[in-house]
N, C-alpha and C. Protein backbone atom coordinates (compact mmCIF):
# COMPACT_ATOMS: atom_id res chain seq x y z
N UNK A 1 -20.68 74.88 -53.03
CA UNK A 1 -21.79 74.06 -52.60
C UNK A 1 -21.37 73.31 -51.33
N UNK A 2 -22.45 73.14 -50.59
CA UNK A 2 -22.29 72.31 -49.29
C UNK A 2 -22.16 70.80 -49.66
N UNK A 3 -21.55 70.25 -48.70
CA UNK A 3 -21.33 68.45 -49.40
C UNK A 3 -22.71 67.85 -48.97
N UNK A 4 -23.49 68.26 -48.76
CA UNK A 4 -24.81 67.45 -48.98
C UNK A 4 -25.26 67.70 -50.38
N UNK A 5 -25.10 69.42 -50.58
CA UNK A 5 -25.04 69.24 -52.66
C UNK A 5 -24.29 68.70 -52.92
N UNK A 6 -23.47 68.63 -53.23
CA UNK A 6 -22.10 67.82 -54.25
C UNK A 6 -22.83 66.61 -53.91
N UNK A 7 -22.63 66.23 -52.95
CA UNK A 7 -23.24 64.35 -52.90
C UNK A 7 -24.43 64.33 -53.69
N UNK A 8 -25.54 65.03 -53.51
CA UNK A 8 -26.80 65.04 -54.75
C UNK A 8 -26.58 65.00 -56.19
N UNK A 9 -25.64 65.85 -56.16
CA UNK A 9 -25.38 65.98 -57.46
C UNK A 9 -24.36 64.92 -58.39
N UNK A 10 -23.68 64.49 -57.54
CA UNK A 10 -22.40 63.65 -58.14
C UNK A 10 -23.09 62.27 -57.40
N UNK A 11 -24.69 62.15 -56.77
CA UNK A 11 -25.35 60.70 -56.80
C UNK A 11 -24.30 59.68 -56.07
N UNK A 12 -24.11 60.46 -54.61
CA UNK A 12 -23.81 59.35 -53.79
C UNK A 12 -24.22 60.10 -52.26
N UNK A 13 -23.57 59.72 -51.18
CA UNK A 13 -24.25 60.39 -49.93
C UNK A 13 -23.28 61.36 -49.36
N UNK A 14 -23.45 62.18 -48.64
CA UNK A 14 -22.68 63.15 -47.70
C UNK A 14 -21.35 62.05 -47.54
N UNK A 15 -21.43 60.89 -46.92
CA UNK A 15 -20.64 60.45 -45.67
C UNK A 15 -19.61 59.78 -47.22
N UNK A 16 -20.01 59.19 -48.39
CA UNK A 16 -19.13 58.95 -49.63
C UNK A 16 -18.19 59.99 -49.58
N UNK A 17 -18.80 61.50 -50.03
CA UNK A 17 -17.73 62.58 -50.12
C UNK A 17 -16.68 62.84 -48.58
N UNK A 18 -17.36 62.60 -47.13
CA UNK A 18 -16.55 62.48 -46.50
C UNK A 18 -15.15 61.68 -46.63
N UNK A 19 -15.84 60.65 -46.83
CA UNK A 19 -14.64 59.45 -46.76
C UNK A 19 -13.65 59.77 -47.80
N UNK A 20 -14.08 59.90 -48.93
CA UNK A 20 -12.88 60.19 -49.68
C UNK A 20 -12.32 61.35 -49.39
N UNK A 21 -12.87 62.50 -49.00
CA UNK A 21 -12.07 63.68 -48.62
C UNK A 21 -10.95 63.33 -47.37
N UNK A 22 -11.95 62.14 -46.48
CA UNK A 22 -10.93 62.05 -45.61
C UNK A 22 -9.42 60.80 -45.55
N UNK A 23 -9.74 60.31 -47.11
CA UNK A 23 -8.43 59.30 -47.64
C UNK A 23 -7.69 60.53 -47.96
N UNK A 24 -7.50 61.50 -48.52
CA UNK A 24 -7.27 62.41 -49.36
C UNK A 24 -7.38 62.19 -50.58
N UNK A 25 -8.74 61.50 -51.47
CA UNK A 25 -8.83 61.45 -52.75
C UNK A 25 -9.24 63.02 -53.55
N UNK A 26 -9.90 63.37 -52.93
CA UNK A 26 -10.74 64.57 -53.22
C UNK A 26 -9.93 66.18 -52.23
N UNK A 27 -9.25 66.73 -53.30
CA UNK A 27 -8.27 68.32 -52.84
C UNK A 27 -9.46 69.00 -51.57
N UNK A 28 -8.88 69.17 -50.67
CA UNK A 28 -9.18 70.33 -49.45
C UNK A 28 -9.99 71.31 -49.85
N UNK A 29 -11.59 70.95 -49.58
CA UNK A 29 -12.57 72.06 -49.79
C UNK A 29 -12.08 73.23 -49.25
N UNK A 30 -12.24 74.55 -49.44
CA UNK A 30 -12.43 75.86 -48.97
C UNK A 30 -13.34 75.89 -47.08
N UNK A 31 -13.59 76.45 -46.65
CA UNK A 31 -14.53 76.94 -45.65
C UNK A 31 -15.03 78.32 -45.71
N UNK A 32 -16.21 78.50 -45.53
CA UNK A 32 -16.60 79.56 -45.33
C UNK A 32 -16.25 80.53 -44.14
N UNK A 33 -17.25 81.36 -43.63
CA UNK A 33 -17.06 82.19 -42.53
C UNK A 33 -17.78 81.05 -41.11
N UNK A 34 -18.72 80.48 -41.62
CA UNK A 34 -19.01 79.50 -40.57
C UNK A 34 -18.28 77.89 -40.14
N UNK A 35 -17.28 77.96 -40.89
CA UNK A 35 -16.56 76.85 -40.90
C UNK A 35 -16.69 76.15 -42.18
N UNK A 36 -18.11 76.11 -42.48
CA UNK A 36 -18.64 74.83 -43.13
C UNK A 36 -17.77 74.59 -44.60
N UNK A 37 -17.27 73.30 -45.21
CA UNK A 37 -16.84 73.01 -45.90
C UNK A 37 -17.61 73.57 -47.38
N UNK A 38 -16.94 74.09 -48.35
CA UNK A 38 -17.27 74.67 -49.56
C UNK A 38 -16.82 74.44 -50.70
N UNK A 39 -17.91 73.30 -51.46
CA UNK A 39 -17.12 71.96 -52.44
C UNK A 39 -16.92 73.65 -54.00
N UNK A 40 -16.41 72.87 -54.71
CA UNK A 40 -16.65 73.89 -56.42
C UNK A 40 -17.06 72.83 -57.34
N UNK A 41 -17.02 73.19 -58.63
CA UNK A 41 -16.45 72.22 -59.54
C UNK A 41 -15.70 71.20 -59.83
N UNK A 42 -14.74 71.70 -59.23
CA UNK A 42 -13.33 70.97 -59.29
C UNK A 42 -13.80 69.71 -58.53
N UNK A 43 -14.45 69.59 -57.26
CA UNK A 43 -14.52 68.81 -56.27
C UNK A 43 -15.95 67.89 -56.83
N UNK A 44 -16.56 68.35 -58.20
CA UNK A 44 -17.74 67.67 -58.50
C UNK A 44 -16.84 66.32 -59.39
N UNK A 45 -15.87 67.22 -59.79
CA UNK A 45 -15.04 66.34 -60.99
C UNK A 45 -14.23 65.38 -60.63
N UNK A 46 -13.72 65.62 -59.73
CA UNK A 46 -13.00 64.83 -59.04
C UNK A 46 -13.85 63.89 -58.32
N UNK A 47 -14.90 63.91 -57.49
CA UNK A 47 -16.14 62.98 -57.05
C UNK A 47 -16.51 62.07 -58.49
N UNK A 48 -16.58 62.78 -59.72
CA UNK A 48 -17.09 62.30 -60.52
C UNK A 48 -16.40 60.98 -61.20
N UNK A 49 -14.84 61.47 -61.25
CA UNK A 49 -13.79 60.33 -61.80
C UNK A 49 -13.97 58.84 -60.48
N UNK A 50 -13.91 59.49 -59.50
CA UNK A 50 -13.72 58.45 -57.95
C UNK A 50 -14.76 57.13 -58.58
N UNK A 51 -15.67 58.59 -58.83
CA UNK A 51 -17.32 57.06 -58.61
C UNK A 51 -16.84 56.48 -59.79
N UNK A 52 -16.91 57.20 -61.08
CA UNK A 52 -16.77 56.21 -62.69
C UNK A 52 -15.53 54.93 -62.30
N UNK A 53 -14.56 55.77 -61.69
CA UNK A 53 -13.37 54.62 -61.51
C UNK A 53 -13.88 53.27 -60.82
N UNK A 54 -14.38 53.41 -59.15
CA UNK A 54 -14.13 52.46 -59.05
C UNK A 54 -15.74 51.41 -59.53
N UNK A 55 -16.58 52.19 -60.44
CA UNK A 55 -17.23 51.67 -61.52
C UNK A 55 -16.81 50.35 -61.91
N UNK A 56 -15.68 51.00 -62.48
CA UNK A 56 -14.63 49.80 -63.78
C UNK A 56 -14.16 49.55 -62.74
N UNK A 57 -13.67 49.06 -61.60
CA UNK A 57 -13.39 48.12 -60.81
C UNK A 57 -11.74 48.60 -60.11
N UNK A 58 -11.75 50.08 -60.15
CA UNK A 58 -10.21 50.41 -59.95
C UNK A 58 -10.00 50.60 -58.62
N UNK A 59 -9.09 50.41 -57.74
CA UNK A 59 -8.84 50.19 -56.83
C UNK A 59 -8.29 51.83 -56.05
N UNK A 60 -8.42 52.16 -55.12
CA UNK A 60 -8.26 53.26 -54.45
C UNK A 60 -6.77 53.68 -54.85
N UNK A 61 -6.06 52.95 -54.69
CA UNK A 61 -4.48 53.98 -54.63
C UNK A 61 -4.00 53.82 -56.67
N UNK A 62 -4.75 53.01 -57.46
CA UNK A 62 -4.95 53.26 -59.13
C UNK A 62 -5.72 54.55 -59.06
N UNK A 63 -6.73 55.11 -58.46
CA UNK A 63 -7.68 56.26 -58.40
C UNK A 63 -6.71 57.46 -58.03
N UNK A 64 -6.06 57.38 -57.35
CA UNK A 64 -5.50 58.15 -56.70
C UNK A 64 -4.22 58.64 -57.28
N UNK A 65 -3.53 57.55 -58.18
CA UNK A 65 -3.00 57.53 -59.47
C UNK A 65 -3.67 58.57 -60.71
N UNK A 66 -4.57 58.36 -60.84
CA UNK A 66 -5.40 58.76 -62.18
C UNK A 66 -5.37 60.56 -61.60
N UNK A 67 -5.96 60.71 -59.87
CA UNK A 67 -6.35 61.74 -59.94
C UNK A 67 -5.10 62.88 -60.08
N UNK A 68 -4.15 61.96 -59.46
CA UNK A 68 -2.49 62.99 -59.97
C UNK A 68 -2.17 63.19 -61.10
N UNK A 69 -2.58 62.39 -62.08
CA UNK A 69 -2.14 62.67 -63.33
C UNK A 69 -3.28 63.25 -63.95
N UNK A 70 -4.29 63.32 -63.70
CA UNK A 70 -5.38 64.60 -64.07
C UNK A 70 -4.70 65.88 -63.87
N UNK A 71 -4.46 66.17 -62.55
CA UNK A 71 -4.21 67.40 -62.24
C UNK A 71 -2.74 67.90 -62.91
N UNK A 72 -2.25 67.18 -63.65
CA UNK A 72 -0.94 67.62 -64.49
C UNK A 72 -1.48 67.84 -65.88
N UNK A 73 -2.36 68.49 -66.68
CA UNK A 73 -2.77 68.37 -67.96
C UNK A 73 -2.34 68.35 -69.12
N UNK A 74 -1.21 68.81 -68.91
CA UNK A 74 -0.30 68.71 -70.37
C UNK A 74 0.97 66.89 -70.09
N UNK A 75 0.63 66.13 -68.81
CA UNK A 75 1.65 65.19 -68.76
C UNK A 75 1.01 63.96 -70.14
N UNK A 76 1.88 63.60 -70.48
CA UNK A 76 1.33 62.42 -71.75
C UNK A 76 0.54 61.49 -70.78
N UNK A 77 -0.81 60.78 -71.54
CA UNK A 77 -1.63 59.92 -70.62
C UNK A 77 -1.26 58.49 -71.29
N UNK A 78 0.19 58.27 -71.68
CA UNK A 78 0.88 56.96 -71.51
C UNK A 78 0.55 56.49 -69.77
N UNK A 79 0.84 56.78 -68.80
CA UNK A 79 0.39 56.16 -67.52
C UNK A 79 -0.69 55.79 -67.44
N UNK A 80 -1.97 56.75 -68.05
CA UNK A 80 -3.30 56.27 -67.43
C UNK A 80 -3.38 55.40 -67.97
N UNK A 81 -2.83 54.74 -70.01
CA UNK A 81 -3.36 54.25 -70.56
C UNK A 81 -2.59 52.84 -69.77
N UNK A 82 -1.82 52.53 -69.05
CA UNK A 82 -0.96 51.37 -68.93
C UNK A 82 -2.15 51.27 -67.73
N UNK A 83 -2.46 51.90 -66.92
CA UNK A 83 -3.39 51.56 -65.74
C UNK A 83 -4.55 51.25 -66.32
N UNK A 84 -4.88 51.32 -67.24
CA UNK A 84 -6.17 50.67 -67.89
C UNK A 84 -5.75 49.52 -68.66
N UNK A 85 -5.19 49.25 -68.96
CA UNK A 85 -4.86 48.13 -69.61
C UNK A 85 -4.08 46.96 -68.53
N UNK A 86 -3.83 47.64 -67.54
CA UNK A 86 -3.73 46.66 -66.60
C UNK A 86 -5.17 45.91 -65.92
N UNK A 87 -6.30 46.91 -65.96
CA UNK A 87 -7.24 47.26 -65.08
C UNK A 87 -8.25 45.83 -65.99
N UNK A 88 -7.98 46.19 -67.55
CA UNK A 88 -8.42 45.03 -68.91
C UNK A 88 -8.15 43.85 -68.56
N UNK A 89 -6.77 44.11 -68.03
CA UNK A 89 -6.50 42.07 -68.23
C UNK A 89 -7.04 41.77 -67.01
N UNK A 90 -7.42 42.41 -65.91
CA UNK A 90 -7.57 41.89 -64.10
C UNK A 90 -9.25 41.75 -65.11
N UNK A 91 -10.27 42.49 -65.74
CA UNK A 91 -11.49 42.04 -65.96
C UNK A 91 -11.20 40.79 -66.73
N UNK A 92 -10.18 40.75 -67.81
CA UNK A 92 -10.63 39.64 -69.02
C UNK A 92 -10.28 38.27 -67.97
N UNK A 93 -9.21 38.44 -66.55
CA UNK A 93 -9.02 36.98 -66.18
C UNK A 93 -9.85 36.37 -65.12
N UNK A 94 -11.01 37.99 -64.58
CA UNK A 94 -12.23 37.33 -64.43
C UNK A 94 -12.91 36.65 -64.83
N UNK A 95 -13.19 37.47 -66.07
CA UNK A 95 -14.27 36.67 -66.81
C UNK A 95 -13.77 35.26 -67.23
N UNK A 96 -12.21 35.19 -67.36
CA UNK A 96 -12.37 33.36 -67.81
C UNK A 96 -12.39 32.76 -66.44
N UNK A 97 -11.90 33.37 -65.27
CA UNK A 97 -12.46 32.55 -64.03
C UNK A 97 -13.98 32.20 -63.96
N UNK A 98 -14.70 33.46 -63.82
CA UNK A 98 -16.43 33.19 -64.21
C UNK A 98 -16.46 32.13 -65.37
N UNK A 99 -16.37 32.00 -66.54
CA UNK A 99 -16.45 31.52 -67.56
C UNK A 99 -16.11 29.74 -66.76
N UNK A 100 -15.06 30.00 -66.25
CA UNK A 100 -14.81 28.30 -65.80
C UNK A 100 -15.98 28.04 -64.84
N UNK A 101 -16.32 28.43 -63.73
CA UNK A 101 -17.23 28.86 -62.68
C UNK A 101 -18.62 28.37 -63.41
N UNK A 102 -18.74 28.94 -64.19
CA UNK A 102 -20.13 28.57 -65.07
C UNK A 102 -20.44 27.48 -65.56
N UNK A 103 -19.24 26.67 -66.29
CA UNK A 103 -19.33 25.30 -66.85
C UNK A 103 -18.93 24.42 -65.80
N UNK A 104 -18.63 24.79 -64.48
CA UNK A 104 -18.27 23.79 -63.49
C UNK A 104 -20.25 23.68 -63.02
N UNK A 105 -20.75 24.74 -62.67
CA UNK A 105 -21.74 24.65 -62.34
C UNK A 105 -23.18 24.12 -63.06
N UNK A 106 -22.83 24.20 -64.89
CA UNK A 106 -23.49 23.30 -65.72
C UNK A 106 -23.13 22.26 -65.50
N UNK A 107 -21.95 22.01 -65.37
CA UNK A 107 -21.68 20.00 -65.94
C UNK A 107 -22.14 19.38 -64.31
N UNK A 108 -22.01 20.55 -63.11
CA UNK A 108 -22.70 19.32 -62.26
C UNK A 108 -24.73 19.02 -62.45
N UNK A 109 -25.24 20.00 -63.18
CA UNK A 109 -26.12 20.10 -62.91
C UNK A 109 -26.76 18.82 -64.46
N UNK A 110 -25.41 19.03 -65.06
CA UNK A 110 -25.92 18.54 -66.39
C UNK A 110 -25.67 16.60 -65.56
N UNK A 111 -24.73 16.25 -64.79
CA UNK A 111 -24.59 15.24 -64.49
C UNK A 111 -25.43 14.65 -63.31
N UNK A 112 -26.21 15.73 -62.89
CA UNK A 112 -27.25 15.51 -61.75
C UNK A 112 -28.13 14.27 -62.08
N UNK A 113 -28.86 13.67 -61.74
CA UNK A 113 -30.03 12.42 -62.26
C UNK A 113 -31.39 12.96 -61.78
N UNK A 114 -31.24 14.07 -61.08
CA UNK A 114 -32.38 14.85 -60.46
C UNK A 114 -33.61 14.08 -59.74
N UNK A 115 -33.11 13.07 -59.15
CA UNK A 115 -33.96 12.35 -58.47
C UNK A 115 -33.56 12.27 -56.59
N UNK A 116 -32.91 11.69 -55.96
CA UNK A 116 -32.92 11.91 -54.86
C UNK A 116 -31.28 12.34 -54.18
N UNK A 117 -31.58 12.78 -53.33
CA UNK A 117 -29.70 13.77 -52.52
C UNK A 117 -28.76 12.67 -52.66
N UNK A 118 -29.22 11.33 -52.19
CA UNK A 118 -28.50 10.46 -52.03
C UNK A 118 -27.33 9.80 -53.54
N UNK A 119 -28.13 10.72 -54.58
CA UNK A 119 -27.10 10.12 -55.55
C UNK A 119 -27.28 11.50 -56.26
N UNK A 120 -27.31 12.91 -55.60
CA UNK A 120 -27.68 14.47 -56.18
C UNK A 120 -26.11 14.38 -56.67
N UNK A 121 -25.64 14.59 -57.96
CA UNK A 121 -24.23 15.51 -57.86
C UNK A 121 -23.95 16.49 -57.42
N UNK A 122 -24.55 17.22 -57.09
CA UNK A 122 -24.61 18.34 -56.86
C UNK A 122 -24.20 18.42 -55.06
N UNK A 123 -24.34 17.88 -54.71
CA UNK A 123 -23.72 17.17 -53.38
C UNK A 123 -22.25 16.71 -53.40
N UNK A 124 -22.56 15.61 -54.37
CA UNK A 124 -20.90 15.17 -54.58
C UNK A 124 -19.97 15.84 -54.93
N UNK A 125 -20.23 17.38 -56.46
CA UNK A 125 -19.47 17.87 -56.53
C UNK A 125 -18.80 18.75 -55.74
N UNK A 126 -20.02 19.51 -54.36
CA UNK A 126 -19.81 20.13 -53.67
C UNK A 126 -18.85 19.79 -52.27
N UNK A 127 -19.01 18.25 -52.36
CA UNK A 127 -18.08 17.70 -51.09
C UNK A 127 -16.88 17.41 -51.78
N UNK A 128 -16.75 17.34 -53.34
CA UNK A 128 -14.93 17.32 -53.49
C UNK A 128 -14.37 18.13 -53.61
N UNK A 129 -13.38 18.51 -54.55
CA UNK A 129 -12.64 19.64 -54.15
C UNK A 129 -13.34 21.28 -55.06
N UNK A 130 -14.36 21.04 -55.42
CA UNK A 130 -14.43 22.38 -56.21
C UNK A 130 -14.46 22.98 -57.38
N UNK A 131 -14.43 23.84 -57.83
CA UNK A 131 -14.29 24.36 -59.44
C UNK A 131 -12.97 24.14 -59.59
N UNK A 132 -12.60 23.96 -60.48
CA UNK A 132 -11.16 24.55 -61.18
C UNK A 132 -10.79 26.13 -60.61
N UNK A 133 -9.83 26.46 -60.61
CA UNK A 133 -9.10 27.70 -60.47
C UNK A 133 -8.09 28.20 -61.11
């Protein structure tokens, strides 16, 4: 397939499959007799892991990780599983950053008097130093 299919099909654009072909995430299409690049399967699957990955929030050279140890099929997926469980704790210490983020942004609103700027908390909290971190 031409990479305007593959991009249809694997639901992103021509210039997506460029780019990663041209990080080297995605193995060296074929060419035809006219030059033109000639994706397979292989190159749907590999498009396919890229997008799911950085989905879950994985970072290009973790992807690039995953896609080497795909292409070894019998290697034990002890590696992938440590790269996901790394990938777990970077979401879970979001979410308690968000989580703090959230109650910084209730308690000013909860301490607001909602009457005029001049005594808004929401002002005050914003001119001191910030959320927690």
């Amino acid at each position: 397939m031409l990479r305007s299919e593959i991009a249809r099909r694997a639901g992103c654009s021509p210039e997506t499959v460029r780019y990663y072909e041209s990080i080297g995430l995605m193995d060296e299409p074929a060419r035809n007799g006219a030059g033109y690049r000639i994706y397979g399967e292989r190159h749907l699957d590999q498009l396919g892991l890229i997008r799911t990955a950085r989905e879950f929030g994985f970072g290009l050279h973790t992807i690039r990780q995953l896609l080497d140890m795909q292409r070894r099929r019998t290697a034990p997926c002890r590696e992938a599983d440590e790269l996901v469980a790394h990938q777990l704790a970077r979401v879970d210490a979001k979410i308690d950053r968000l989580r703090a983020l959230r109650d910084a942004l209730r308690a000013m609103l909860d301490s607001c008097p909602h009457e005029v700027v001049a005594d808004c908390a929401v002002f005050r909290s914003l001119s001191a130093k910030g959320p927690a971190r």
